[in-house]
PDB file of N, CA and C in Angstrom:
ATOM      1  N   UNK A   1      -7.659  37.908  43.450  1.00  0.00           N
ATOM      2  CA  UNK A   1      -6.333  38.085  44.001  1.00  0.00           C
ATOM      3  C   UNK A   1      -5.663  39.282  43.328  1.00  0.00           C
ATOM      4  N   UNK A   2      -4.925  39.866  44.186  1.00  0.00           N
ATOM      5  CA  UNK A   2      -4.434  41.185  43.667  1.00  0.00           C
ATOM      6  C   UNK A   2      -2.508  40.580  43.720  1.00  0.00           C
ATOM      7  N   UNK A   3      -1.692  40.879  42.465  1.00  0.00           N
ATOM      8  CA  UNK A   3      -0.837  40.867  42.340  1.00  0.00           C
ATOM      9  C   UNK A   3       0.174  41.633  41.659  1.00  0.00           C
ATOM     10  N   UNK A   4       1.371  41.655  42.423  1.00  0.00           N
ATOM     11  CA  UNK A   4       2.741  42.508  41.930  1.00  0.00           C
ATOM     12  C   UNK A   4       3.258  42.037  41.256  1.00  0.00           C
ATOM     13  N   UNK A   5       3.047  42.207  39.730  1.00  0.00           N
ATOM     14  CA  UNK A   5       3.654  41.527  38.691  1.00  0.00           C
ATOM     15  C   UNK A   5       5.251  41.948  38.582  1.00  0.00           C
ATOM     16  N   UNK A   6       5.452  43.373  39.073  1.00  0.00           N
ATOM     17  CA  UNK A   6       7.100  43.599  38.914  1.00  0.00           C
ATOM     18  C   UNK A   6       7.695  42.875  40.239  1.00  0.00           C
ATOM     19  N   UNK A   7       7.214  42.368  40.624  1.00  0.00           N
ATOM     20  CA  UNK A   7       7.743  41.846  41.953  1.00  0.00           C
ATOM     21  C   UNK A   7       7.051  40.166  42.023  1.00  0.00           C
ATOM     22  N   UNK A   8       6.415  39.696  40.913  1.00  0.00           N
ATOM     23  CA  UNK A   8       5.512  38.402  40.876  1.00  0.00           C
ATOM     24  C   UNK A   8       5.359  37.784  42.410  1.00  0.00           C
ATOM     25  N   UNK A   9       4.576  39.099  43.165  1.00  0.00           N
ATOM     26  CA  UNK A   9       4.012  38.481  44.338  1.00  0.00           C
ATOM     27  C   UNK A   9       2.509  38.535  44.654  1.00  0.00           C
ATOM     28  N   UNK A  10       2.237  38.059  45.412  1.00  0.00           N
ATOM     29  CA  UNK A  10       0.687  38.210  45.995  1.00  0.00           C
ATOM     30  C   UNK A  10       0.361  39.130  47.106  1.00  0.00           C
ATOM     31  N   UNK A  11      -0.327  40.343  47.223  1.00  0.00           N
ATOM     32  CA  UNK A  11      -0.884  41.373  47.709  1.00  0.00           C
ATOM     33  C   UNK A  11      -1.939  40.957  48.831  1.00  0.00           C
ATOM     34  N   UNK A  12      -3.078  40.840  47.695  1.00  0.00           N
ATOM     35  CA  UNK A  12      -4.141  40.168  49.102  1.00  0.00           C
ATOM     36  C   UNK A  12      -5.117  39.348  48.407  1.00  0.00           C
ATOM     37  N   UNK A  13      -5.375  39.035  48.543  1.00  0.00           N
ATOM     38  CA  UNK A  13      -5.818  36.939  48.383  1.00  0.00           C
ATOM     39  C   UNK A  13      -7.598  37.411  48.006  1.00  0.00           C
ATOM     40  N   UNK A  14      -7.817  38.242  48.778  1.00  0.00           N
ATOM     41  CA  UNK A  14      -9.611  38.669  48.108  1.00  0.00           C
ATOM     42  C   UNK A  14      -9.964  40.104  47.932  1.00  0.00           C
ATOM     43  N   UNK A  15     -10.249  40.149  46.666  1.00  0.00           N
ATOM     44  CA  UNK A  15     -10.948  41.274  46.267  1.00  0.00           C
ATOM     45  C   UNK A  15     -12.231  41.347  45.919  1.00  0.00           C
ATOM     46  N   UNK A  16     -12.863  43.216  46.320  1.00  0.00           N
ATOM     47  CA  UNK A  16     -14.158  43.366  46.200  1.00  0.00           C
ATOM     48  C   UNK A  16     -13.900  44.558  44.804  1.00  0.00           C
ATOM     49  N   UNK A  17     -15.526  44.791  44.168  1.00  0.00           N
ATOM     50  CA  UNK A  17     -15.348  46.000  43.135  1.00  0.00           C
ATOM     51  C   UNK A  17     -16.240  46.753  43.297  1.00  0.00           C
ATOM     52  N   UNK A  18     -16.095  48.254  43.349  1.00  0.00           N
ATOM     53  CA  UNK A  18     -16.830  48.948  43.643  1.00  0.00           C
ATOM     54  C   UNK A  18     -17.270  49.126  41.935  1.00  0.00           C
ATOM     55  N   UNK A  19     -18.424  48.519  41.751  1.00  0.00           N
ATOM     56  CA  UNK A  19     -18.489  48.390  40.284  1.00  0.00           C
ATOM     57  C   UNK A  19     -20.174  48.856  39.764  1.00  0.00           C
ATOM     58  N   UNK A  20     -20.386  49.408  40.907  1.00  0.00           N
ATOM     59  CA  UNK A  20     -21.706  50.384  40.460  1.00  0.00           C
ATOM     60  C   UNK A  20     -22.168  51.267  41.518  1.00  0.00           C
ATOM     61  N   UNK A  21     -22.772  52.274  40.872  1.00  0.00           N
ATOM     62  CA  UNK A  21     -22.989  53.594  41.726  1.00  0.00           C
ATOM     63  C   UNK A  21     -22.748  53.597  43.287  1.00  0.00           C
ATOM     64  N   UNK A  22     -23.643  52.788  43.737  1.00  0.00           N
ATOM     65  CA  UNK A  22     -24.165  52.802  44.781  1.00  0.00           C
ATOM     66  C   UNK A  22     -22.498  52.221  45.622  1.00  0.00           C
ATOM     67  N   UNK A  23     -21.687  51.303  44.912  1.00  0.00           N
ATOM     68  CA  UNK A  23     -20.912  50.145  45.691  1.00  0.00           C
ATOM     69  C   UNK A  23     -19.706  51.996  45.669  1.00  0.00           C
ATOM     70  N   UNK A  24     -19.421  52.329  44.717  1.00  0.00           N
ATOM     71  CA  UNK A  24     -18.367  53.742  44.545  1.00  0.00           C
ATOM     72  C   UNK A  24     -18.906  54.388  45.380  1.00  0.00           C
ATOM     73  N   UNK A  25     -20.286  54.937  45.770  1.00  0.00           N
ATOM     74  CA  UNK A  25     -20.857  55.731  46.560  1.00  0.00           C
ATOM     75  C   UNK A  25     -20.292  55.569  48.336  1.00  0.00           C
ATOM     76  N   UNK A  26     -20.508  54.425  48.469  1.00  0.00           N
ATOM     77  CA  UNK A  26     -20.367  53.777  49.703  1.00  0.00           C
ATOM     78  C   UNK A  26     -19.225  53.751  50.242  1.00  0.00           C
ATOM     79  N   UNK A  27     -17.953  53.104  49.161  1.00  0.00           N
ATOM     80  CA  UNK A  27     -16.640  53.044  49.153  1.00  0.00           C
ATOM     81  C   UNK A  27     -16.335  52.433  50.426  1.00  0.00           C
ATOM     82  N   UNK A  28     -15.817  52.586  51.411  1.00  0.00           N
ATOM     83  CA  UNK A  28     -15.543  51.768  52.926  1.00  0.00           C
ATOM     84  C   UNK A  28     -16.025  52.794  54.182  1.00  0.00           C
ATOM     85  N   UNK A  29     -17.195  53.795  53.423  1.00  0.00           N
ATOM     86  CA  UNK A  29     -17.804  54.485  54.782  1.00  0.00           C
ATOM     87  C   UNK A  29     -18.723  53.040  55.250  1.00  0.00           C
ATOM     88  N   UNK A  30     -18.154  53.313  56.760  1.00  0.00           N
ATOM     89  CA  UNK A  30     -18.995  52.885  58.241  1.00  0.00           C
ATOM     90  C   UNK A  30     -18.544  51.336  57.756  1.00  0.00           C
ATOM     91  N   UNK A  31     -17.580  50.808  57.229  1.00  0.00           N
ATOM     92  CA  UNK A  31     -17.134  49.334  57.812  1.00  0.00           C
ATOM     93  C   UNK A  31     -16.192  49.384  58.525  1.00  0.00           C
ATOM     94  N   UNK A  32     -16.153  48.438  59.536  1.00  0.00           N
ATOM     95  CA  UNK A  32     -15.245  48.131  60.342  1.00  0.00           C
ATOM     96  C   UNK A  32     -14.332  47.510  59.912  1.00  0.00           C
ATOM     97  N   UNK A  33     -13.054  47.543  61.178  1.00  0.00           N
ATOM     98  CA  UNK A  33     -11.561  47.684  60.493  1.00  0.00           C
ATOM     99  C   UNK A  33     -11.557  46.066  60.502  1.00  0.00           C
ATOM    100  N   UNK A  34     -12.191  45.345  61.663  1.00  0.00           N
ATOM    101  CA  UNK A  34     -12.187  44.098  61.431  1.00  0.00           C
ATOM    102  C   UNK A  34     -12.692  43.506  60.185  1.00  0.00           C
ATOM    103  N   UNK A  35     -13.123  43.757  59.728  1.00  0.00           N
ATOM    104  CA  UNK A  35     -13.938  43.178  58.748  1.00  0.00           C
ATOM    105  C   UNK A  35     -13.022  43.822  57.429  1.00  0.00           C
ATOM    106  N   UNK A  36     -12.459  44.493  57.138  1.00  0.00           N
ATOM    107  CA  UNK A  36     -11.471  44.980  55.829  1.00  0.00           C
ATOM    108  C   UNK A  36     -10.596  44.144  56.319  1.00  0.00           C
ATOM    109  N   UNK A  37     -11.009  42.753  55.557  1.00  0.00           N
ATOM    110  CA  UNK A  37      -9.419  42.148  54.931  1.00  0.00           C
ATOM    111  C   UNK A  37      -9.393  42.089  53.624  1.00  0.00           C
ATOM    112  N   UNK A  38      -9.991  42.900  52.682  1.00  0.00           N
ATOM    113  CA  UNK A  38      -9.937  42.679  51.196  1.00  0.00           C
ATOM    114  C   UNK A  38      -9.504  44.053  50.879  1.00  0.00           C
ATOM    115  N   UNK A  39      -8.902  43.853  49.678  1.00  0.00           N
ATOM    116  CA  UNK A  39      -8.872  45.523  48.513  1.00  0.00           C
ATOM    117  C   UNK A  39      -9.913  45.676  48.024  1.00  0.00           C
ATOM    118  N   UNK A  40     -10.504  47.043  47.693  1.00  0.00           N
ATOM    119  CA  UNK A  40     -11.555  47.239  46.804  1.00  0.00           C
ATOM    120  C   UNK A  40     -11.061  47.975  45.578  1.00  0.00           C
ATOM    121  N   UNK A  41     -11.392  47.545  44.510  1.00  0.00           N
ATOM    122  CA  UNK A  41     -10.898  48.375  43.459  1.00  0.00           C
ATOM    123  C   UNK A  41     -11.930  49.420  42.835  1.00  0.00           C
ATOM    124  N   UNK A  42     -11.654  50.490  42.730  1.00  0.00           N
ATOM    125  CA  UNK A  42     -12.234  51.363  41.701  1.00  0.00           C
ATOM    126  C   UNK A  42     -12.191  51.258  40.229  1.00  0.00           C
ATOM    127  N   UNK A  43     -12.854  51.583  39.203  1.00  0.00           N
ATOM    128  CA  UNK A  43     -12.417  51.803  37.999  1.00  0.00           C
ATOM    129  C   UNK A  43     -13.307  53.473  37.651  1.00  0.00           C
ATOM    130  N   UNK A  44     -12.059  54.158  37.534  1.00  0.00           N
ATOM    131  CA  UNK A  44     -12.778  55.437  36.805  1.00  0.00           C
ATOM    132  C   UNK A  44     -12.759  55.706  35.099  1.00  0.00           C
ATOM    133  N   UNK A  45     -14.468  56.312  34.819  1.00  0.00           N
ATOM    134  CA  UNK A  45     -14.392  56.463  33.611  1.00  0.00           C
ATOM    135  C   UNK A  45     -13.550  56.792  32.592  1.00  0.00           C
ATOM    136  N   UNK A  46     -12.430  57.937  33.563  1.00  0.00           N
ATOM    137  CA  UNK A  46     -11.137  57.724  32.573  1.00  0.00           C
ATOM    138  C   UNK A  46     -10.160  58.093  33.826  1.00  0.00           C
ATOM    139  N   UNK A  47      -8.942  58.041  33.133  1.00  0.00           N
ATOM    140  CA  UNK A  47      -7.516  58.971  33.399  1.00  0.00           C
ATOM    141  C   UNK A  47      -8.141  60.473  34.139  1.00  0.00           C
ATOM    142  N   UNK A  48      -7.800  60.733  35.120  1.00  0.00           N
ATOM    143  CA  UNK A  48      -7.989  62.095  35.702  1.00  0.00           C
ATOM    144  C   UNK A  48      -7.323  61.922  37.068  1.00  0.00           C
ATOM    145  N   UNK A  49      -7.018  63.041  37.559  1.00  0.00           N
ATOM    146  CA  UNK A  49      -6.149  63.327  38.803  1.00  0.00           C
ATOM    147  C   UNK A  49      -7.436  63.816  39.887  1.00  0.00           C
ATOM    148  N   UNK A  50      -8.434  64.700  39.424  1.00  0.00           N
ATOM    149  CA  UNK A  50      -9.482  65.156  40.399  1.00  0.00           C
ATOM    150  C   UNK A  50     -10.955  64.527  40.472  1.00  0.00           C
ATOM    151  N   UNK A  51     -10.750  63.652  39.183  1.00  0.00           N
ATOM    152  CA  UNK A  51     -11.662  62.592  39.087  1.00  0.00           C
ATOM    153  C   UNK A  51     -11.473  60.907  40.119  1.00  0.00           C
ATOM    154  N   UNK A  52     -10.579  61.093  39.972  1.00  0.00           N
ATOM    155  CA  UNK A  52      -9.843  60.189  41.359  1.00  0.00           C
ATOM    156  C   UNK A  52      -9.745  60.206  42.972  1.00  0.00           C
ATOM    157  N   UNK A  53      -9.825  61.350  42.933  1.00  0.00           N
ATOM    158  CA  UNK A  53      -9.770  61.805  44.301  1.00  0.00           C
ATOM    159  C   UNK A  53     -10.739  61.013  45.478  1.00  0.00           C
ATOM    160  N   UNK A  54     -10.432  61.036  46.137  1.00  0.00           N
ATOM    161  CA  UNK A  54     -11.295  60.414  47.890  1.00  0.00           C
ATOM    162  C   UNK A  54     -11.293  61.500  48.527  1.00  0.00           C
ATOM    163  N   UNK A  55     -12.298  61.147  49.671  1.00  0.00           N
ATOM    164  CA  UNK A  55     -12.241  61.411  50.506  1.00  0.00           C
ATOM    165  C   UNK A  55     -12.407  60.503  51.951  1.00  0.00           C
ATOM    166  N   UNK A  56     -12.508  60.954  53.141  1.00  0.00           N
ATOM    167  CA  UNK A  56     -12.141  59.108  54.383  1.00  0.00           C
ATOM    168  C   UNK A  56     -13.303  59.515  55.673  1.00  0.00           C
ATOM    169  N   UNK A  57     -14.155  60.275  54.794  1.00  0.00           N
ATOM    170  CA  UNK A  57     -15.452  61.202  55.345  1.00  0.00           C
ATOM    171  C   UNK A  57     -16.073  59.528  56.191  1.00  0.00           C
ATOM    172  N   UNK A  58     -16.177  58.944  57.526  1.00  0.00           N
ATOM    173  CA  UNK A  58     -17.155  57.997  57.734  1.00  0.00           C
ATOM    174  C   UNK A  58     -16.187  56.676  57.435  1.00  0.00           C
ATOM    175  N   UNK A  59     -14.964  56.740  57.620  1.00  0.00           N
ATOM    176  CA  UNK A  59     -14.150  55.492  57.189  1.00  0.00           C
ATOM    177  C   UNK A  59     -13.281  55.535  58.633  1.00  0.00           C
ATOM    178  N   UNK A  60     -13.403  54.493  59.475  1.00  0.00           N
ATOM    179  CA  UNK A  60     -12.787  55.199  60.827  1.00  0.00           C
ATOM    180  C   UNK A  60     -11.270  54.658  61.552  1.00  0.00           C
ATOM    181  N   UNK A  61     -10.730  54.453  60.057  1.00  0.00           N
ATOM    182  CA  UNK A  61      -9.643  53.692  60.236  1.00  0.00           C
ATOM    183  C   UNK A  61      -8.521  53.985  59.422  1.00  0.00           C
ATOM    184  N   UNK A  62      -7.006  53.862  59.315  1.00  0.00           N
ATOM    185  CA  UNK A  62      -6.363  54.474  58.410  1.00  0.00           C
ATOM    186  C   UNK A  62      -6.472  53.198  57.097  1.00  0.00           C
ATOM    187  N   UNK A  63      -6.223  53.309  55.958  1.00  0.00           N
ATOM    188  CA  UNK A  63      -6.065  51.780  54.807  1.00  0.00           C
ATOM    189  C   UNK A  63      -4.849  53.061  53.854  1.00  0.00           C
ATOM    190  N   UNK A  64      -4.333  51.835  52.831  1.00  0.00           N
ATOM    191  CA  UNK A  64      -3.600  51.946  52.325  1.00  0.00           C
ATOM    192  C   UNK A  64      -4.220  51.946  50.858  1.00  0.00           C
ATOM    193  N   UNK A  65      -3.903  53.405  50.212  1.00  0.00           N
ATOM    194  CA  UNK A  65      -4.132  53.387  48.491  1.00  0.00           C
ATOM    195  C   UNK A  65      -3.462  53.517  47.262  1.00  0.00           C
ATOM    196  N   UNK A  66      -3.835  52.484  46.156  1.00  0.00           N
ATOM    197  CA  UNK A  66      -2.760  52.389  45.413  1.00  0.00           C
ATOM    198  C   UNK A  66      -3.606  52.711  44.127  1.00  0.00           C
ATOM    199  N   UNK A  67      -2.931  53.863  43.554  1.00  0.00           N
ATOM    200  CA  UNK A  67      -3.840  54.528  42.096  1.00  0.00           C
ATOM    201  C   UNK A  67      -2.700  53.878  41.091  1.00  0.00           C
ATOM    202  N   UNK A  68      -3.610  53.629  40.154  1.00  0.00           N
ATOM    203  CA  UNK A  68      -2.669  52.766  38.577  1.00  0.00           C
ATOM    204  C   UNK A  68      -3.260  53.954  37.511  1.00  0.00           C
ATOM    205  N   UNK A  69      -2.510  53.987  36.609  1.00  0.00           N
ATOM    206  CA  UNK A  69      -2.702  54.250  35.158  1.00  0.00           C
ATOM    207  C   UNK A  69      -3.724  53.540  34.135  1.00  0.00           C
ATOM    208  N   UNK A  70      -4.054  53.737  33.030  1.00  0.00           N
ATOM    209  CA  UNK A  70      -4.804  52.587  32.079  1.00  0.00           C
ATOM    210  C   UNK A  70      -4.157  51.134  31.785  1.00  0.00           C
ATOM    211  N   UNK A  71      -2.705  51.228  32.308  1.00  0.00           N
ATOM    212  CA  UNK A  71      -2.068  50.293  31.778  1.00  0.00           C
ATOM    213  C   UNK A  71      -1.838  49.261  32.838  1.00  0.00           C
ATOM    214  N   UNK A  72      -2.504  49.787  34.498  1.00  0.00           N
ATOM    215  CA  UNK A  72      -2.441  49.193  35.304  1.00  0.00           C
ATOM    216  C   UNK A  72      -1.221  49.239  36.340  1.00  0.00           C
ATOM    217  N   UNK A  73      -0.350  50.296  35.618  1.00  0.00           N
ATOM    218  CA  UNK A  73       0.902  50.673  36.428  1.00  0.00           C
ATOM    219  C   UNK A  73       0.593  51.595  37.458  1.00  0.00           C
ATOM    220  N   UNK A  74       1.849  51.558  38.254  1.00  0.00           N
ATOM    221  CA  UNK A  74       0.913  52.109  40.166  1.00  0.00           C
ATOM    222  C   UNK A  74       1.650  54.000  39.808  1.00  0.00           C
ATOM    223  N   UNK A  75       1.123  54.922  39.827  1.00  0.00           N
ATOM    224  CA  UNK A  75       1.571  56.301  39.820  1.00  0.00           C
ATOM    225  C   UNK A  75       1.347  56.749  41.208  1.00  0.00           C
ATOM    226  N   UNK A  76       0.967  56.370  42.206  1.00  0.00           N
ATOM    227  CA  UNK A  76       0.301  57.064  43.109  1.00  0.00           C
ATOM    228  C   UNK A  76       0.330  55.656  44.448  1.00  0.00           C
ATOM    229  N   UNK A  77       1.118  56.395  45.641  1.00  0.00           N
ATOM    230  CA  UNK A  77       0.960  54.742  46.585  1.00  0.00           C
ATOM    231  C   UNK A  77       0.706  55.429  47.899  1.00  0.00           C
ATOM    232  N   UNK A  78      -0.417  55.662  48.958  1.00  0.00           N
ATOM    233  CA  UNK A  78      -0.035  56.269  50.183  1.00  0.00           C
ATOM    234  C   UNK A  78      -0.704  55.753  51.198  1.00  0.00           C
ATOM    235  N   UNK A  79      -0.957  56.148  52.488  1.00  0.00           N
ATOM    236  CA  UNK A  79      -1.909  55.924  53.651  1.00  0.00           C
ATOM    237  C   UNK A  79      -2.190  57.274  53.909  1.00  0.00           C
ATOM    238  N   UNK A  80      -3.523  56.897  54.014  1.00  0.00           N
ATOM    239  CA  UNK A  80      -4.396  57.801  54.237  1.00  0.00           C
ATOM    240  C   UNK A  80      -5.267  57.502  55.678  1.00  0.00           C
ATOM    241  N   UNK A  81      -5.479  58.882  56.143  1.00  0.00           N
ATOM    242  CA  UNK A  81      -5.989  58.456  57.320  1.00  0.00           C
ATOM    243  C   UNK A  81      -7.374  58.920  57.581  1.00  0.00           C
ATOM    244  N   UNK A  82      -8.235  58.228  59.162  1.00  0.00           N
ATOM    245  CA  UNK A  82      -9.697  58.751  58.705  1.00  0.00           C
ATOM    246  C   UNK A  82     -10.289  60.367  58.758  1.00  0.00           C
ATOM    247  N   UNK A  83     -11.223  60.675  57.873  1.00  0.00           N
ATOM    248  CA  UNK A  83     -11.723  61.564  58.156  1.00  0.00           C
ATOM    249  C   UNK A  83     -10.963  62.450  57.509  1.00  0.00           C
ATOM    250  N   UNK A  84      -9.575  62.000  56.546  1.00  0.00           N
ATOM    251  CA  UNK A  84      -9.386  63.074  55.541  1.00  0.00           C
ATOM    252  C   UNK A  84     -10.465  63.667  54.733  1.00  0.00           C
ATOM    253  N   UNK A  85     -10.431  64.981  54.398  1.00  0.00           N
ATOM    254  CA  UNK A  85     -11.250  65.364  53.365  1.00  0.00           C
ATOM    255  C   UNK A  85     -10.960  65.463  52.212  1.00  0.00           C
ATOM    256  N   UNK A  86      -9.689  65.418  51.443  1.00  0.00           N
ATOM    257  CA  UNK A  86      -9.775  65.132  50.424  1.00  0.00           C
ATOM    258  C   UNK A  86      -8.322  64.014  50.037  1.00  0.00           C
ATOM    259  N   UNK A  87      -7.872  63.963  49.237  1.00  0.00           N
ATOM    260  CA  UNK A  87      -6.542  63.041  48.728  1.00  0.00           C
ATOM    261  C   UNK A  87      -6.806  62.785  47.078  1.00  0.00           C
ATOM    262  N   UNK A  88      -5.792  63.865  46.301  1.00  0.00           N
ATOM    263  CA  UNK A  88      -5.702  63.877  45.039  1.00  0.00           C
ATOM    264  C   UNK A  88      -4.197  63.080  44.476  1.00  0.00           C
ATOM    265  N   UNK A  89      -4.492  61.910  43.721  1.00  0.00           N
ATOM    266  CA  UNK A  89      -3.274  60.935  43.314  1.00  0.00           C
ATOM    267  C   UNK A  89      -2.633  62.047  42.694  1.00  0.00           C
ATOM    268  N   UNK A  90      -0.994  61.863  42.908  1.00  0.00           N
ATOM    269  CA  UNK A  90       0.197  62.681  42.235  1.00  0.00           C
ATOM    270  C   UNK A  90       0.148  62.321  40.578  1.00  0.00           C
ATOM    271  N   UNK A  91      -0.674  61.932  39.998  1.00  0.00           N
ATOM    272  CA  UNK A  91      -0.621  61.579  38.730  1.00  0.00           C
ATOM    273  C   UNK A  91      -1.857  61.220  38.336  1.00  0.00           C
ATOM    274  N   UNK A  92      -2.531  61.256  37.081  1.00  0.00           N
ATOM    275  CA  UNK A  92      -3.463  60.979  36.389  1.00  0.00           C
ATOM    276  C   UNK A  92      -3.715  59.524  37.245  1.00  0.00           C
ATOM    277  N   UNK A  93      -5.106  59.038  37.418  1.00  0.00           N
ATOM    278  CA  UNK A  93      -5.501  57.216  37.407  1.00  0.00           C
ATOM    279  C   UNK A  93      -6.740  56.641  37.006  1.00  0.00           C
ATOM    280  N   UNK A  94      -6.679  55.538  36.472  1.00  0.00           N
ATOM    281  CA  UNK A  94      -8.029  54.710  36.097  1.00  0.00           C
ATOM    282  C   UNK A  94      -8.398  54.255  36.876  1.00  0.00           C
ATOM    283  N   UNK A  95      -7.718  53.777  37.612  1.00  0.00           N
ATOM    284  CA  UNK A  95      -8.028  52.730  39.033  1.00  0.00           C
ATOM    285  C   UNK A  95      -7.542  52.877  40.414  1.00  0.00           C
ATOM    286  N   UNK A  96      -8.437  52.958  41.496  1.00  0.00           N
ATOM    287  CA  UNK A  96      -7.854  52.913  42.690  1.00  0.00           C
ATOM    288  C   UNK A  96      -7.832  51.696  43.842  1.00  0.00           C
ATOM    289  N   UNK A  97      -7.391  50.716  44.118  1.00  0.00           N
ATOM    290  CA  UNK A  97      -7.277  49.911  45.020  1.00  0.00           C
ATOM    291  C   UNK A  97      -7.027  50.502  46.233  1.00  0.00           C
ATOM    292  N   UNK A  98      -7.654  50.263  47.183  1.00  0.00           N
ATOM    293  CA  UNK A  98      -7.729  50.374  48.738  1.00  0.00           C
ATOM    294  C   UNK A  98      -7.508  49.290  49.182  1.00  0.00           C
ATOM    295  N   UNK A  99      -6.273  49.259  50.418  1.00  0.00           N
ATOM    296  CA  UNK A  99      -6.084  47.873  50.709  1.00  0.00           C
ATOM    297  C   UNK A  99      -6.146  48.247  52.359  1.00  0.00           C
ATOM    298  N   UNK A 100      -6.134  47.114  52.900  1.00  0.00           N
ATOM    299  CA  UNK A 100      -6.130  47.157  54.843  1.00  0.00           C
ATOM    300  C   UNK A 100      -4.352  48.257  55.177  1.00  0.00           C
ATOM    301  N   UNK A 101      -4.518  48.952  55.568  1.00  0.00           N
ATOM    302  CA  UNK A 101      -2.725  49.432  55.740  1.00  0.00           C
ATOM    303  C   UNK A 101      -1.940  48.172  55.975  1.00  0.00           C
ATOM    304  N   UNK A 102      -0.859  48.629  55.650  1.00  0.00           N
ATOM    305  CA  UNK A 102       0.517  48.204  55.550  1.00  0.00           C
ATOM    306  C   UNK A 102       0.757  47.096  54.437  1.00  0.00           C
ATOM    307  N   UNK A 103      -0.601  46.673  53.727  1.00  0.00           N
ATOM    308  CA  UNK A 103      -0.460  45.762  52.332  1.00  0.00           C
ATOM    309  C   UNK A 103      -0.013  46.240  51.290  1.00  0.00           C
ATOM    310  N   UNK A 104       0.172  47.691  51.475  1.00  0.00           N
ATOM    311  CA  UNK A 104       0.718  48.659  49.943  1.00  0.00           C
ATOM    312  C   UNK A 104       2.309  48.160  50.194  1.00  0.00           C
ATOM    313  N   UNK A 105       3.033  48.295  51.686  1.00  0.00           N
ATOM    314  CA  UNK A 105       4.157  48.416  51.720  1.00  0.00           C
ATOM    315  C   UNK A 105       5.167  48.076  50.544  1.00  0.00           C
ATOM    316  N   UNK A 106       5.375  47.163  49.891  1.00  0.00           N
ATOM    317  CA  UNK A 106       5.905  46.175  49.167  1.00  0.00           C
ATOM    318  C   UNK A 106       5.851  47.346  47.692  1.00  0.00           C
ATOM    319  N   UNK A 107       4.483  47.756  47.576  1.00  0.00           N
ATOM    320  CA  UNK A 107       4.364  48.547  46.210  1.00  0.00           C
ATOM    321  C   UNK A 107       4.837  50.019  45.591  1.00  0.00           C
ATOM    322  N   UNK A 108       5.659  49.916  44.595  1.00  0.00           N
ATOM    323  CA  UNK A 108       6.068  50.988  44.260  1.00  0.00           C
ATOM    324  C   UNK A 108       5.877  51.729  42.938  1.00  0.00           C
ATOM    325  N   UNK A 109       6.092  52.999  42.779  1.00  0.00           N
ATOM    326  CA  UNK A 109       5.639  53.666  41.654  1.00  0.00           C
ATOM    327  C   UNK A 109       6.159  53.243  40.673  1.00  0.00           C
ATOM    328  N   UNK A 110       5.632  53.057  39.554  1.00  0.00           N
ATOM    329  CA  UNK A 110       6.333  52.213  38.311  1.00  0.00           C
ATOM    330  C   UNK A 110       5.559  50.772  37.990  1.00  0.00           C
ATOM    331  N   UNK A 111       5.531  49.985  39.364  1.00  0.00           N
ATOM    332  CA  UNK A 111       5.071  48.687  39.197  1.00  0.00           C
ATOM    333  C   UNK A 111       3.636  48.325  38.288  1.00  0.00           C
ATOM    334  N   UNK A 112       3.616  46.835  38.125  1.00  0.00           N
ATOM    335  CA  UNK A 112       2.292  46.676  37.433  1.00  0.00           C
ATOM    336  C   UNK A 112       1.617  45.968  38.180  1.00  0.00           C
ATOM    337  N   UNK A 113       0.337  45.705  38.706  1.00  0.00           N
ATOM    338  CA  UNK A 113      -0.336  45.227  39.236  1.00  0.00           C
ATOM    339  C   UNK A 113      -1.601  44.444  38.335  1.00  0.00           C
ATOM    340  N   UNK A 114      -1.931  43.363  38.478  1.00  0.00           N
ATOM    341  CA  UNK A 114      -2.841  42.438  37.909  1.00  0.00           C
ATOM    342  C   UNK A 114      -4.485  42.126  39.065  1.00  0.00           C
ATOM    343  N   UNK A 115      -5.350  41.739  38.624  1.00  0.00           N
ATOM    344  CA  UNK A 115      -6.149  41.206  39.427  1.00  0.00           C
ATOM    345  C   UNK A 115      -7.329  40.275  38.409  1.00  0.00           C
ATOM    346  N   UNK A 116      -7.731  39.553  39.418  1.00  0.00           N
ATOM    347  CA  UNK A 116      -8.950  38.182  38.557  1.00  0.00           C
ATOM    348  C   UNK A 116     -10.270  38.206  38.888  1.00  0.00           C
TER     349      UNK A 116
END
């Protein structure tokens, strides 16, 4: 479960982790929109702004992304749409959550976000 601790609410009820090569590699090219009802989280090796970056190369749908800091705070909140080629977070991030659009709505820069 992904949650808004500055806001002690609930986001989205199931999460996936892109938690090895292949799962980061893949990221949400060629799934369908039906089938994204979860966030996927990233974790990058560190803090970086171009180390973070996406791209929506093979993703054929718009979703919503939310980049955090080390501390888990959100610097970075947008929609992105398909077939962008690139999208660099306005701030350094460790982590990127991708959620189905319009689940970011609620989230704002500053906030802290938790997950289990």
């Amino acid at each position: 479960m992904l949650r808004n601790e500055s806001t002690n609410s609930a986001i989205i009820g199931n999460l996936k982790f892109a938690d090895n090569f292949l799962r980061k590699l893949k990221g949400l090219m060629f799934e369908q929109k039906k089938n994204f009802d979860y966030g996927l989280v990233f974790e990058f090796s560190r803090e970086s702004r171009i180390g973070a970056s996406i791209h929506m190369l093979f993703v054929f749908f718009p979703i919503d992304v939310v980049y955090l800091d080390s501390g888990r705070k959100v610097v970075d909140v947008a929609t992105v749409n398909p077939w962008t080629i690139n999208y660099t977070p306005k701030k350094a991030a460790k982590y990127l959550v991708e959620l189905p659009v319009g689940k970011a709505k609620e989230i704002k820069i500053g906030n802290e976000l938790s997950w289990k």
